[in-house]
N, C-alpha and C. Protein backbone atom coordinates (compact mmCIF):
# COMPACT_ATOMS: atom_id res chain seq x y z
N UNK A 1 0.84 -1.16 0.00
CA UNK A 1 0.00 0.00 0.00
C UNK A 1 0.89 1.23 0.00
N UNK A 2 0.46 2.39 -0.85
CA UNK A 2 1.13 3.70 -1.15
C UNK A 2 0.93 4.75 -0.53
N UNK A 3 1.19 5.69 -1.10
CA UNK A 3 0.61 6.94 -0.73
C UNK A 3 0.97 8.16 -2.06
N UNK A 4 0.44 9.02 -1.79
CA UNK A 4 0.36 9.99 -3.05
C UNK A 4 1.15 11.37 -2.73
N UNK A 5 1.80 12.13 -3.72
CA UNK A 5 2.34 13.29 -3.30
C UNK A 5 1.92 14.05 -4.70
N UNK A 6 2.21 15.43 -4.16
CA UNK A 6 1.92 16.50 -5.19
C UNK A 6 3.08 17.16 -5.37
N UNK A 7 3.08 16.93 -6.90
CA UNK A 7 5.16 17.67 -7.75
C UNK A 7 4.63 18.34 -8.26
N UNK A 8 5.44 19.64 -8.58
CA UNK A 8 5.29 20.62 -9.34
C UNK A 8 6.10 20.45 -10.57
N UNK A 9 5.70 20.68 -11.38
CA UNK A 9 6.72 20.01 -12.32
C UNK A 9 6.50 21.82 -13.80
N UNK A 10 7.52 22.39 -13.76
CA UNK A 10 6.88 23.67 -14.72
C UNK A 10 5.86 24.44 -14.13
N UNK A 11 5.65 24.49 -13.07
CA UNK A 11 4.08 25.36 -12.05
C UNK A 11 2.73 24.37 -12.93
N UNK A 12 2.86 23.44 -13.11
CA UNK A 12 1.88 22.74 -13.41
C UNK A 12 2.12 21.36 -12.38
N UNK A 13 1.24 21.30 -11.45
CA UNK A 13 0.48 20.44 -10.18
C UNK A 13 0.19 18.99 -10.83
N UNK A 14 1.13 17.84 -11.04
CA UNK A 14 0.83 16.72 -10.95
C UNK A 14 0.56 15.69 -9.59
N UNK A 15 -0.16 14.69 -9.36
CA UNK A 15 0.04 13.75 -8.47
C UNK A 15 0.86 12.54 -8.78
N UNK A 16 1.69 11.96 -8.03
CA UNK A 16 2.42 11.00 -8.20
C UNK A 16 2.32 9.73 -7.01
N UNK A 17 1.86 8.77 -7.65
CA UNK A 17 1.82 7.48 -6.62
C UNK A 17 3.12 6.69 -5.84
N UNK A 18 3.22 6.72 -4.90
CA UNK A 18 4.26 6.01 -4.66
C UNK A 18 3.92 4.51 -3.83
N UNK A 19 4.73 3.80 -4.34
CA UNK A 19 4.28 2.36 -3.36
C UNK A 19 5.25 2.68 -2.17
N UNK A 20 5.86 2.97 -2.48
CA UNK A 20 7.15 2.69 -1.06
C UNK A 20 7.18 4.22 -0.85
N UNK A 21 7.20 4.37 0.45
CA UNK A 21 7.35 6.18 0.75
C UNK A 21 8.09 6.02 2.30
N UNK A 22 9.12 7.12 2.60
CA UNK A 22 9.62 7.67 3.60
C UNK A 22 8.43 7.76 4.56
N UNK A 23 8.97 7.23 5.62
CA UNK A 23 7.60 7.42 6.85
C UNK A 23 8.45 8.83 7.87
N UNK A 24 7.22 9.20 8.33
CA UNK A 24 7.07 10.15 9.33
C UNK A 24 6.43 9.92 10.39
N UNK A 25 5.77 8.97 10.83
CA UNK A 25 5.45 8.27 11.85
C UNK A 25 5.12 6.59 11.43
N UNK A 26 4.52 6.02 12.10
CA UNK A 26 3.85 5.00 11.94
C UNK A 26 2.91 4.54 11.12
N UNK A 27 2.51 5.78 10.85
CA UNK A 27 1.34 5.38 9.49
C UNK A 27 1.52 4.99 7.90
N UNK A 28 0.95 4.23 7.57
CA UNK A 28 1.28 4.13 6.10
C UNK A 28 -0.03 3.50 5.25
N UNK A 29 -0.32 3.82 4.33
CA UNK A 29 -0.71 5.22 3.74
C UNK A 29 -0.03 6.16 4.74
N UNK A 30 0.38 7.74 4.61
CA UNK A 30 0.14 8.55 5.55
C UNK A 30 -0.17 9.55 4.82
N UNK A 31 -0.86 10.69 5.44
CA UNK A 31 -1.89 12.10 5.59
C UNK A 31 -0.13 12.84 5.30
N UNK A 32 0.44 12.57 6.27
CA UNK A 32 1.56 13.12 6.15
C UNK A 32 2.79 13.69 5.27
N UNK A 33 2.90 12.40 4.24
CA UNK A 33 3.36 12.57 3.12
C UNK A 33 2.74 13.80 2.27
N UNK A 34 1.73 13.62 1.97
CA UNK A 34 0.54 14.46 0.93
C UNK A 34 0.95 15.75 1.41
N UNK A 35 0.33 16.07 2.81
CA UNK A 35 0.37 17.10 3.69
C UNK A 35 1.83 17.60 3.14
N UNK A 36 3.30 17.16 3.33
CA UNK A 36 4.39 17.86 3.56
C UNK A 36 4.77 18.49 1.81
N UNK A 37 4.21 17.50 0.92
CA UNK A 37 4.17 17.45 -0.65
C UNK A 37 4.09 18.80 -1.26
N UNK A 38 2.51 19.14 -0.71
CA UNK A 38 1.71 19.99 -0.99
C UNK A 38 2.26 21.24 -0.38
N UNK A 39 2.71 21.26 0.60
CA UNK A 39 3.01 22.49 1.45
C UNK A 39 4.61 22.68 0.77
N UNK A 40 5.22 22.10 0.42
CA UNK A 40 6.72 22.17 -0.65
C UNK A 40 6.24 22.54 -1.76
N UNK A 41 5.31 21.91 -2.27
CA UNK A 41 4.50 22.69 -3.93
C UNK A 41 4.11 23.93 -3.94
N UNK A 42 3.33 24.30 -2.79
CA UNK A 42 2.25 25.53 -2.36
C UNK A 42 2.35 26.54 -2.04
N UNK A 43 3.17 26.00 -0.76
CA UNK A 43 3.82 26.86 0.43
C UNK A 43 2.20 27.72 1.20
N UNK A 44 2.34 28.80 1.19
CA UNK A 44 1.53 29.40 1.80
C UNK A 44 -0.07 29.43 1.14
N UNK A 45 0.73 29.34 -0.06
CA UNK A 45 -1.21 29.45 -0.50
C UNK A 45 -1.59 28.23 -0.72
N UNK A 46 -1.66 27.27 -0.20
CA UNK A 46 -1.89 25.80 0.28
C UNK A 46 -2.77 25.86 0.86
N UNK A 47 -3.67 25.02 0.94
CA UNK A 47 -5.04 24.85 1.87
C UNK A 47 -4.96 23.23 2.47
N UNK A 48 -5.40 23.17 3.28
CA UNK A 48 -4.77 21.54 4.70
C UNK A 48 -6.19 21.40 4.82
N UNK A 49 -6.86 20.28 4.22
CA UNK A 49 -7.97 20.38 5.45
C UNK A 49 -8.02 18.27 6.16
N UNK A 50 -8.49 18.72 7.09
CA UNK A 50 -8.26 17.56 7.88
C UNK A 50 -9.60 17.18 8.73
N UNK A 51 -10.40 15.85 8.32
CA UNK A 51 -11.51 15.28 8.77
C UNK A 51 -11.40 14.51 9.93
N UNK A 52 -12.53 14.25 10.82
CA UNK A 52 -12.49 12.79 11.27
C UNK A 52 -11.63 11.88 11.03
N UNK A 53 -11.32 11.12 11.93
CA UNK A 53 -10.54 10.10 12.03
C UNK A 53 -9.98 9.70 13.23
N UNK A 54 -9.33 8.40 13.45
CA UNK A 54 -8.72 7.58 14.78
C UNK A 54 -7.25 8.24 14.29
N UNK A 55 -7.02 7.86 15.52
CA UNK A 55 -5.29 8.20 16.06
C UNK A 55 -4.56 9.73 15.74
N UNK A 56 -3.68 9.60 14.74
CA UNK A 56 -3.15 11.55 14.98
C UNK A 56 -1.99 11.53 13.97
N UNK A 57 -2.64 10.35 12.77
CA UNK A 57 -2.17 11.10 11.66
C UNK A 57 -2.62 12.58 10.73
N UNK A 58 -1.27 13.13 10.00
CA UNK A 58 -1.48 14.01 9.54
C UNK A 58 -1.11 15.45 10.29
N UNK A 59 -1.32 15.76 11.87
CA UNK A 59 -0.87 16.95 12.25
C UNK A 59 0.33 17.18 12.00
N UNK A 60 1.76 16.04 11.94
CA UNK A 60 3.00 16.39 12.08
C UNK A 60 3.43 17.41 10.76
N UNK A 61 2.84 17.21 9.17
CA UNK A 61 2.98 18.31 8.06
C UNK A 61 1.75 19.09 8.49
N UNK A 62 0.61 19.05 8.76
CA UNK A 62 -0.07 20.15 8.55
C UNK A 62 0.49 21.14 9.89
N UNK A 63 1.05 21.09 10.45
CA UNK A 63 1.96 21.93 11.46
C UNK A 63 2.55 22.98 10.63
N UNK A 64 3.57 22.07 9.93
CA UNK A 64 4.65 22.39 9.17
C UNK A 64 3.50 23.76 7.69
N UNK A 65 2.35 23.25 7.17
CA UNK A 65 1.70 23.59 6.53
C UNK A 65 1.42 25.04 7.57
N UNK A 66 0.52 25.15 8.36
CA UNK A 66 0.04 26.45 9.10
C UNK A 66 1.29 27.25 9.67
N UNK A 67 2.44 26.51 9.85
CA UNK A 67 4.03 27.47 10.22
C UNK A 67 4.06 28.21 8.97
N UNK A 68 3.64 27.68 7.79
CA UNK A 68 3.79 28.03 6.43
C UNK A 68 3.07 29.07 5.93
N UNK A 69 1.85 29.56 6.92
CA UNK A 69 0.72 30.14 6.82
C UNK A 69 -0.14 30.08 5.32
N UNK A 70 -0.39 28.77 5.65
CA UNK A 70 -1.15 28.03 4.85
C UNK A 70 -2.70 28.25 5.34
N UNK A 71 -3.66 28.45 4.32
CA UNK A 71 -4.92 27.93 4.71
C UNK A 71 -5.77 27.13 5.59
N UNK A 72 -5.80 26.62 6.71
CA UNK A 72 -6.15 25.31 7.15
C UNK A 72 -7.80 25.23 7.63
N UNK A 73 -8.55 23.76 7.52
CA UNK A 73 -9.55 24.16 8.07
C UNK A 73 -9.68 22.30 8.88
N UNK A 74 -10.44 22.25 10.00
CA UNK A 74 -10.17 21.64 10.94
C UNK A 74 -11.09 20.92 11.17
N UNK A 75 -11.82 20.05 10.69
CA UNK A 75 -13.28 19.55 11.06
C UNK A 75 -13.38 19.73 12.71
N UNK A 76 -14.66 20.44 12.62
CA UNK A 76 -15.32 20.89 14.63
C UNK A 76 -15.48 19.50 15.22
N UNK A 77 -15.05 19.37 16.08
CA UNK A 77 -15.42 18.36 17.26
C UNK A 77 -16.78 17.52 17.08
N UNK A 78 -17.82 18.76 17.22
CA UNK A 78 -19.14 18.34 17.19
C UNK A 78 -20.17 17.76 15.60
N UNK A 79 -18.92 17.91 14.82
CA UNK A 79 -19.58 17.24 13.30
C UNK A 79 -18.63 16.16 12.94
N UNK A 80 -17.38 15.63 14.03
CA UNK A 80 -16.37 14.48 13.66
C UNK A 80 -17.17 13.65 14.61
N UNK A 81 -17.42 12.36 13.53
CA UNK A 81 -17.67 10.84 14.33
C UNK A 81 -16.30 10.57 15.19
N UNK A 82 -15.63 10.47 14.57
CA UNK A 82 -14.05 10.59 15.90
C UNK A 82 -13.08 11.63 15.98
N UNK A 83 -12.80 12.29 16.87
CA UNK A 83 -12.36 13.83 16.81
C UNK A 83 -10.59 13.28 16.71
N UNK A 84 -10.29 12.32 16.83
CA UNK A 84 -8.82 11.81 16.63
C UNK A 84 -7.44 12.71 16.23
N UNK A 85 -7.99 12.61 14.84
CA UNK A 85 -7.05 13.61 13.82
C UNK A 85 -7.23 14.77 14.14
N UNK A 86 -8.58 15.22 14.27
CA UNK A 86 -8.57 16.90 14.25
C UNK A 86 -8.28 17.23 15.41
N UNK A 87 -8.50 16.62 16.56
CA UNK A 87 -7.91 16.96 17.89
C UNK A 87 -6.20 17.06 17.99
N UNK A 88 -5.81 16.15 17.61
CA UNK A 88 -4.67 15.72 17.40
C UNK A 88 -3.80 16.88 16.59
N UNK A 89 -4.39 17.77 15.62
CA UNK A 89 -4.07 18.90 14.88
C UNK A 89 -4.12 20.03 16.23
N UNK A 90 -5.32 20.26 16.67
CA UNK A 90 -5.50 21.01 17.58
C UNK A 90 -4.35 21.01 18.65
N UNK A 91 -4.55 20.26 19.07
CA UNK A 91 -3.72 19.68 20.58
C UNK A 91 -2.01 20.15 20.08
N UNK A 92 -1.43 20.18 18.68
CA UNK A 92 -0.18 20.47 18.62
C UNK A 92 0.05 21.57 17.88
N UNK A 93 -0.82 22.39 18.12
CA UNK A 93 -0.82 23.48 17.67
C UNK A 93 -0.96 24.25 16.24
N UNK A 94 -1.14 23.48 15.46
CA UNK A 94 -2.23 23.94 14.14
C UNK A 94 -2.81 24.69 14.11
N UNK A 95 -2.31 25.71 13.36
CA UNK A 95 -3.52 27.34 13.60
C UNK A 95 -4.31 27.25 12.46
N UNK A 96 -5.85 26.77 12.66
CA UNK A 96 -6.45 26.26 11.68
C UNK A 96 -8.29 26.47 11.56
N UNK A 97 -8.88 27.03 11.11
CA UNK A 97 -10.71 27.54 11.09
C UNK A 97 -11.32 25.75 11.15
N UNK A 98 -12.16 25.88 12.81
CA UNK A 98 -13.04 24.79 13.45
C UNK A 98 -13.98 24.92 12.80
N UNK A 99 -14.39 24.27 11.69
CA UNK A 99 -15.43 24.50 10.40
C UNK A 99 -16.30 22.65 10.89
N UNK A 100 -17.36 23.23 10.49
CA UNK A 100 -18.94 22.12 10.90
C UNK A 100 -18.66 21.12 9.60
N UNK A 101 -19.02 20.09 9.33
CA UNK A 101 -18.61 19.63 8.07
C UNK A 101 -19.42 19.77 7.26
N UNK A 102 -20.93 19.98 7.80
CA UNK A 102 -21.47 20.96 6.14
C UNK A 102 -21.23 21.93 5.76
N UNK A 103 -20.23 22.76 6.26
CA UNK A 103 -19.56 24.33 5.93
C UNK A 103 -18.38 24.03 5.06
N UNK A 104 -17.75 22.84 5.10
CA UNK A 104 -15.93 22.87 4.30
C UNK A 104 -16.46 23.12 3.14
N UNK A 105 -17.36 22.39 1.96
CA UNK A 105 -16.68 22.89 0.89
C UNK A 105 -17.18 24.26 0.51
N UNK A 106 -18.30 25.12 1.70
CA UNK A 106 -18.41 26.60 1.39
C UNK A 106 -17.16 27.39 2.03
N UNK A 107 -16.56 26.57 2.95
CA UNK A 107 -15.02 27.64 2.83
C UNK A 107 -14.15 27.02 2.13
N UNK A 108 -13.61 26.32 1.20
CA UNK A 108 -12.91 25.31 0.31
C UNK A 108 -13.14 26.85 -0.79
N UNK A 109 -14.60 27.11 -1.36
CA UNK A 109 -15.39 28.00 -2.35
C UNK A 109 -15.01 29.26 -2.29
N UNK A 110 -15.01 29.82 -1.03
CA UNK A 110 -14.04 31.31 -0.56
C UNK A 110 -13.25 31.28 -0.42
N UNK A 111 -11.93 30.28 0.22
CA UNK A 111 -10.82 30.35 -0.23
C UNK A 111 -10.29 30.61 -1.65
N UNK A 112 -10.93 29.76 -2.87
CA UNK A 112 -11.10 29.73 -4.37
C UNK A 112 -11.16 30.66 -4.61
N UNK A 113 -11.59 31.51 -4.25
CA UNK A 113 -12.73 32.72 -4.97
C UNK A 113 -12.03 34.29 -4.56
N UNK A 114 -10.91 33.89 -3.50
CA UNK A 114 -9.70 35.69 -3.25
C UNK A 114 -8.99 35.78 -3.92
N UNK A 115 -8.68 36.93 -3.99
CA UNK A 115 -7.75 37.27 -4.96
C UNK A 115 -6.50 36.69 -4.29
């Protein structure tokens, strides 16, 4: 099992599969990879967003992503079946908008939409 990253290749945004990938924690698949990819492609005008889920993959790049002053948005407590991940973002300091999960893709839409 892989995981996916985002290359810039000419300022044109490909995805690239990898079977075998550098770990950053324990996880694999990891959130992490993608996360650190994207924020090397992006940098600041990057957008992180991070759902539900068990355990506390993914905060260690989206850290690195909001140090970056990146976009971030955080699924709220009270619309995650397991607050895991997004707590887990929270808890290490992720400066990131506690968005309801029927609200992401209307801030996903305004992010899109600034100059």
């Amino acid at each position: 099992m892989g995981s996916s990253k985002i290359k810039d290749t000419n300022n044109k945004y490909k995805i690239e599969l990898n079977e075998y990938e550098e770990r950053i924690t324990r996880h694999k698949p990891s959130v992490n990879i993608l996360y650190r990819s994207v924020n090397n492609c992006a940098g600041s005008g990057a957008m992180g967003i991070i759902l539900t889920g068990r355990g506390d993959d993914g905060y260690i790049c989206l850290k690195e992503m909001s140090d970056n002053n990146a976009r971030i948005i955080i699924q709220s407590e009270e619309s995650s079946f397991c607050f895991g991940m997004p707590g887990g973002a929270i808890k290490n300091g992720v400066n990131g908008k506690n968005v309801d999960l029927k609200d992401i893709v209307s801030e996903i839409v305004k992010y899109s939409e600034e100059d």
